[in-house]
Protein backbone atom coordinates (compact mmCIF):
# COMPACT_ATOMS: atom_id res chain seq x y z
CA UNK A 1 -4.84 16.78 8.24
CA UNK A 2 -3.05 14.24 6.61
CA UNK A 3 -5.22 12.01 4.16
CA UNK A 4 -5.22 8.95 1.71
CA UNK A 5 -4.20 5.46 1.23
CA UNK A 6 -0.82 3.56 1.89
CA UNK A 7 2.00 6.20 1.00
CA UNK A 8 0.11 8.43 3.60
CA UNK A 9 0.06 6.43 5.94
CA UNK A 10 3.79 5.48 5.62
CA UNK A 11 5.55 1.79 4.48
CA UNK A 12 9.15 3.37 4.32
CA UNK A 13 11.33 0.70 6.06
CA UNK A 14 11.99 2.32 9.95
CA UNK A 15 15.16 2.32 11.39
CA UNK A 16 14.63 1.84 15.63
CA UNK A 17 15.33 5.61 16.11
CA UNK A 18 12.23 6.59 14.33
CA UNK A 19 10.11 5.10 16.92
CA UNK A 20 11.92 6.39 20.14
CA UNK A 21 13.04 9.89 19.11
CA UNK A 22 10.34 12.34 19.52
CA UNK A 23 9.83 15.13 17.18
CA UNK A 24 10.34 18.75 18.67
CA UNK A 25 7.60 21.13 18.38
CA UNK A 26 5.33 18.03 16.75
CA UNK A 27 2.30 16.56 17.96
CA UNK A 28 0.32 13.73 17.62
CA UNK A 29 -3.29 13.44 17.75
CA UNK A 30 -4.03 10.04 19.92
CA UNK A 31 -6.55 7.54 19.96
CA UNK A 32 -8.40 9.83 22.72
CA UNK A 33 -8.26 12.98 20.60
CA UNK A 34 -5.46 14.42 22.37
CA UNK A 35 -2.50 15.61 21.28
CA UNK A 36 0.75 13.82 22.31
CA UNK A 37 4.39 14.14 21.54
CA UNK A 38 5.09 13.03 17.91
CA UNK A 39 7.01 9.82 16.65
CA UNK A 40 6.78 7.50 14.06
CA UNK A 41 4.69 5.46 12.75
CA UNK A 42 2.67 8.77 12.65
CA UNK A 43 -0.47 6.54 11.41
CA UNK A 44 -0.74 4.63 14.43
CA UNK A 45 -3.89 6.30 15.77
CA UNK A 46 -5.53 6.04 12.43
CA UNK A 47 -9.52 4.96 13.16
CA UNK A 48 -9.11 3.06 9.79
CA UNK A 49 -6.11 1.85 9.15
CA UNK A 50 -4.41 -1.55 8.21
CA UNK A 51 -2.51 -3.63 11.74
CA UNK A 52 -0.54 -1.69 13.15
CA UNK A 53 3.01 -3.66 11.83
CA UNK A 54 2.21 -2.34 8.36
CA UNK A 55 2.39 1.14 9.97
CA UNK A 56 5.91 2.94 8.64
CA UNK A 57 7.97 6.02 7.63
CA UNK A 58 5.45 8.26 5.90
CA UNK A 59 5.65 11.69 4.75
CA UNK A 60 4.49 13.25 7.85
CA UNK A 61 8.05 12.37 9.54
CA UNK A 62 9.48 15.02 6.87
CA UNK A 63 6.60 17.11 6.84
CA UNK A 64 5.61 18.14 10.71
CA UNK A 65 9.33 19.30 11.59
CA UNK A 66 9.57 21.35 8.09
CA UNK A 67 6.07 23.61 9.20
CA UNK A 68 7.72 24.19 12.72
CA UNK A 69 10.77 25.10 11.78
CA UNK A 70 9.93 27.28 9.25
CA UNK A 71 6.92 28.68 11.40
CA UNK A 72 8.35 28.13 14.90
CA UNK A 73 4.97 27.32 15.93
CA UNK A 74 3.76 23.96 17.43
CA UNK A 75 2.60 21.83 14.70
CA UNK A 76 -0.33 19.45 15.25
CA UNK A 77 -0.59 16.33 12.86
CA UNK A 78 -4.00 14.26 12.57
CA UNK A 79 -3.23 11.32 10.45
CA UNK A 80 -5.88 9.08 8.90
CA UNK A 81 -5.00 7.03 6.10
CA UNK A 82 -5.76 3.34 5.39
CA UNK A 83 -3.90 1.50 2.90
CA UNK A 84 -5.10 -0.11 -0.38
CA UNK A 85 -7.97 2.47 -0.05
CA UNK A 86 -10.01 3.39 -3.50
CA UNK A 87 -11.88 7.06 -3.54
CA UNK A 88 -14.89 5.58 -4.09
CA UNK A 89 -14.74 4.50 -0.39
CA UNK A 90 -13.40 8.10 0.74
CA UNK A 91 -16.60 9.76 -1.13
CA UNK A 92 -19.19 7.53 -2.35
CA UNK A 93 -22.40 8.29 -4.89
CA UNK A 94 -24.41 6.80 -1.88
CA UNK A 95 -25.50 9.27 0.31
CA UNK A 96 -26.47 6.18 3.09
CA UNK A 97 -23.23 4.98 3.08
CA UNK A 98 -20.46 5.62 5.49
CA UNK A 99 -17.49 6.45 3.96
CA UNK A 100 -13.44 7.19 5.42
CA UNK A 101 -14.28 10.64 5.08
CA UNK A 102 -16.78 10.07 7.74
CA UNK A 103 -14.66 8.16 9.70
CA UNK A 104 -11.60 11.39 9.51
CA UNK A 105 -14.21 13.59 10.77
CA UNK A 106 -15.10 11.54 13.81
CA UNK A 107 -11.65 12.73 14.99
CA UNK A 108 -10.91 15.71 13.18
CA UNK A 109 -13.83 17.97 14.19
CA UNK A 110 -13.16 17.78 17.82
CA UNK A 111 -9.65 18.50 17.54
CA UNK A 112 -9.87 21.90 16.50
CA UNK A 113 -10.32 23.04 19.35
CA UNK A 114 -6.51 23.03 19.79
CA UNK A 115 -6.05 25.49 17.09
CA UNK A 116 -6.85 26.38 13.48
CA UNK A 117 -6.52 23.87 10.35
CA UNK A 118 -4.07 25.13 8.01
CA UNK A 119 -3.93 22.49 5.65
CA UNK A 120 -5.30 18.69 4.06
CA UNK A 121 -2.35 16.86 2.77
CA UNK A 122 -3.73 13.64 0.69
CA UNK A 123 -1.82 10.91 -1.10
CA UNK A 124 -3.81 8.12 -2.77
CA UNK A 125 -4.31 7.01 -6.40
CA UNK A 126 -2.43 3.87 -6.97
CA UNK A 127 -5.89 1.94 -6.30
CA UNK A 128 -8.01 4.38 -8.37
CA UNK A 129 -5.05 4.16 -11.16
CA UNK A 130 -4.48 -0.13 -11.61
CA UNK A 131 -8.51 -0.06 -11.48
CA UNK A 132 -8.53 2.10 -14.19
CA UNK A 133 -10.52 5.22 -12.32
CA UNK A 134 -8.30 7.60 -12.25
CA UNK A 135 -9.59 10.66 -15.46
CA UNK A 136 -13.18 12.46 -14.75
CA UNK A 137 -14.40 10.50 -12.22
CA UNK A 138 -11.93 10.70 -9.83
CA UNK A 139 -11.96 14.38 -10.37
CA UNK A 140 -15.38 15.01 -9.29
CA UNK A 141 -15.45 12.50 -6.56
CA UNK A 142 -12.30 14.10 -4.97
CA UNK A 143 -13.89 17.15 -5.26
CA UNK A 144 -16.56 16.19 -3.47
CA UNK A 145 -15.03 15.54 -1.06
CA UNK A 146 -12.86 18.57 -0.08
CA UNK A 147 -16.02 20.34 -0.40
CA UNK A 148 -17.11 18.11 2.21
CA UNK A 149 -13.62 18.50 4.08
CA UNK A 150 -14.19 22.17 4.44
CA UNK A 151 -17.53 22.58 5.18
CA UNK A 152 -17.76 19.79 8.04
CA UNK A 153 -14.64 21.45 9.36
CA UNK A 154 -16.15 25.07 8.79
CA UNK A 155 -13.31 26.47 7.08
CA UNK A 156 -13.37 27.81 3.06
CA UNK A 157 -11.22 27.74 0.13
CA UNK A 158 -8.48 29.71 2.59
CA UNK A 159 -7.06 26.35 3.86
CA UNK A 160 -4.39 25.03 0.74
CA UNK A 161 -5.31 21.16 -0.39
CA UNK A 162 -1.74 19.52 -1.52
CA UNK A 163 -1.74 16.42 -3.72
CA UNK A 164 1.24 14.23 -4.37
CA UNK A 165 2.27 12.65 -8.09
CA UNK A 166 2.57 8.73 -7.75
CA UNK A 167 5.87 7.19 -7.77
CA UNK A 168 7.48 6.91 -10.89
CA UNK A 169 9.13 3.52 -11.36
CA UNK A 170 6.84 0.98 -13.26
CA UNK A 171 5.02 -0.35 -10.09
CA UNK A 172 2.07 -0.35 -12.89
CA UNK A 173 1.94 0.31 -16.38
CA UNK A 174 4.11 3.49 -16.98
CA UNK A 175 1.49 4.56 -19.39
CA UNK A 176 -1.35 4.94 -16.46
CA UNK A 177 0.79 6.03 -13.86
CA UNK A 178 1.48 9.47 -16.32
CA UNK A 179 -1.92 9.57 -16.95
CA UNK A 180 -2.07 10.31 -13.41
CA UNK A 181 0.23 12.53 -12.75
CA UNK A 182 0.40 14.36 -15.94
CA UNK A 183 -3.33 14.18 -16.69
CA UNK A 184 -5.98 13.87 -14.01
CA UNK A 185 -4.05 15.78 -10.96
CA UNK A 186 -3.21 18.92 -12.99
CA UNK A 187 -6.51 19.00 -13.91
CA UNK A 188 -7.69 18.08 -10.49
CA UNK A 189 -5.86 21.33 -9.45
CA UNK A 190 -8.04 23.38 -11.96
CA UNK A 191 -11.11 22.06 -10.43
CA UNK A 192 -10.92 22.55 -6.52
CA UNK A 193 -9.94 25.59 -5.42
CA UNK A 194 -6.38 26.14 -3.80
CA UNK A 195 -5.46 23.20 -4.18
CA UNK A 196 -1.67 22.28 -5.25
CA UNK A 197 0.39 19.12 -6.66
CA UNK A 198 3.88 18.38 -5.39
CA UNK A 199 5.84 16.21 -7.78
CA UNK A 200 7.82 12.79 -7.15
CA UNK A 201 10.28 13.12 -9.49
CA UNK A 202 13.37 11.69 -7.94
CA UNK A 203 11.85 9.34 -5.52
CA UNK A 204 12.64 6.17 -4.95
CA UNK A 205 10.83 2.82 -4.79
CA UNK A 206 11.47 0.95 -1.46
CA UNK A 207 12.17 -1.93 -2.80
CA UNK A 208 14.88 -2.83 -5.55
CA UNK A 209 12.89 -4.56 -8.33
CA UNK A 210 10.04 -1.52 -8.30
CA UNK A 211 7.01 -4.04 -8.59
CA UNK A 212 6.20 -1.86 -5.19
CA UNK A 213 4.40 1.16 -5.08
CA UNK A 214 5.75 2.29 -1.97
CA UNK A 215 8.18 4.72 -1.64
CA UNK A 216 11.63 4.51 0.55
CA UNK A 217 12.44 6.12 4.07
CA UNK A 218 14.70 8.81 2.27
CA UNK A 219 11.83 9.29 -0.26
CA UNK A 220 8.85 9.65 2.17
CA UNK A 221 10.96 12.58 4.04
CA UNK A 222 11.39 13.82 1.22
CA UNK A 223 8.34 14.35 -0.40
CA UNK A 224 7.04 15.25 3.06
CA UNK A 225 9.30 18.39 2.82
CA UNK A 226 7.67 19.12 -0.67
CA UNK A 227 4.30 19.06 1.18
CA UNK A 228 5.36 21.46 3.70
CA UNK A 229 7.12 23.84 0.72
CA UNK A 230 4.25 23.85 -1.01
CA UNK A 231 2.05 25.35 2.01
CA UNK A 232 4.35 27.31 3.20
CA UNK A 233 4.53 29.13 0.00
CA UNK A 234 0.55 29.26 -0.50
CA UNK A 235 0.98 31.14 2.95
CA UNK A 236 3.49 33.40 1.89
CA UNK A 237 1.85 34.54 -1.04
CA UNK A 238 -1.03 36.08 1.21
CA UNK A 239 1.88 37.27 3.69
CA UNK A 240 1.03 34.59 6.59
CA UNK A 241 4.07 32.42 7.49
């Protein structure tokens, strides 16, 4: 399950092969809740997302062919991001309201059937971070909210959460975006259990005067590999590859 706000769901500039060439041994949950062959823009069947021309290279296209190679097993993406998203509207103090999280579920819960979730991938923050909500209260609302992950998904603390940093070009002041990455996801990590924090350093902005806080093609595979390391190894350490 693959989670969070624009950099999730992918605004890497595509090059035309990205949306022809399908993926081996990667699939696609659809609009119908059926898995199809894999291609980009791997947020396309999002329930909330942005139009669909905003949909681009995200980390899944480095992600989903890391886990099957390294597990030779058929890897099954659901992908349900929506850019410019704030946490408060994944996991809200309201207990009426509905929320993204809500929205996931809709199409998450009936797809395991096809086989066992083995891990929630989210990148998001930039929102929380310009607007200045990024220290203890984004802490306990994500963790909220992978407490509500797991238990409307009936699995437990078993299945690895991965977080990714923020890029780190001054897309914002650099003196927030460290706070985030330095301050409130370690931290984070403390909090909810099993869950881990890939780092950005060495990605690049898509864009050349970095006012954007998107990362690049190169830069989304990239850290998409970094997911994928960093549950493979959470598997590894309990001997289950």
């Amino acid at each position: 399950l693959m989670i969070g706000q624009s950099n999730c769901a992918g605004r890497g500039y595509m090059i035309e092969s990205d949306t022809t060439d399908i993926i081996p041994g990667v699939w696609l949950l659809n609009a119908e809740g059926r898995p199809e062959p894999a291609k980009a823009p791997f947020n396309r069947y999002s329930n909330i997302r942005k139009d669909m021309s905003m949909q681009m290279i995200g980390p899944a296209v480095g992600f989903a062919p890391m886990m099957h190679e390294n597990t030779g097993r058929n890897i099954l993406i659901i992908q349900n991001a929506k850019g410019g998203s704030g946490l408060w509207e994944w996991q809200n103090e309201d207990p009426s309201s509905v929320t993204f999280t809500d929205s996931t579920l809709i199409r998450t819960v009936p797809a395991l059937k096809y086989g066992k979730l083995k891990g929630i991938v989210w990148h998001q923050g930039e929102t929380d971070t310009s607007n200045g909500l990024a220290g203890d209260i984004y802490i306990s609302r994500f963790s909220q909210m992978i407490a509500r992950l797991r238990s409307a998904m009936e699995v437990g603390e078993e299945v690895p959460v991965i977080v990714g940093e923020l890029g780190q070009w001054e897309w914002e002041k650099k003196e927030l975006i460290d706070a985030f990455n330095d301050v409130t996801l370690p931290r984070l990590t403390k909090v909810v259990p099993n869950c881990h924090k890939v780092e950005s350093d060495g990605l690049e902005c898509r864009s050349e005067d970095h006012s954007d806080p998107h990362f690049s093609r190169a830069s989304n595979i990239e850290l998409g590999r970094r997911f994928a390391e960093a549950i493979l190894n959470c598997y590894q350490a309990i001997g289950d590859r």
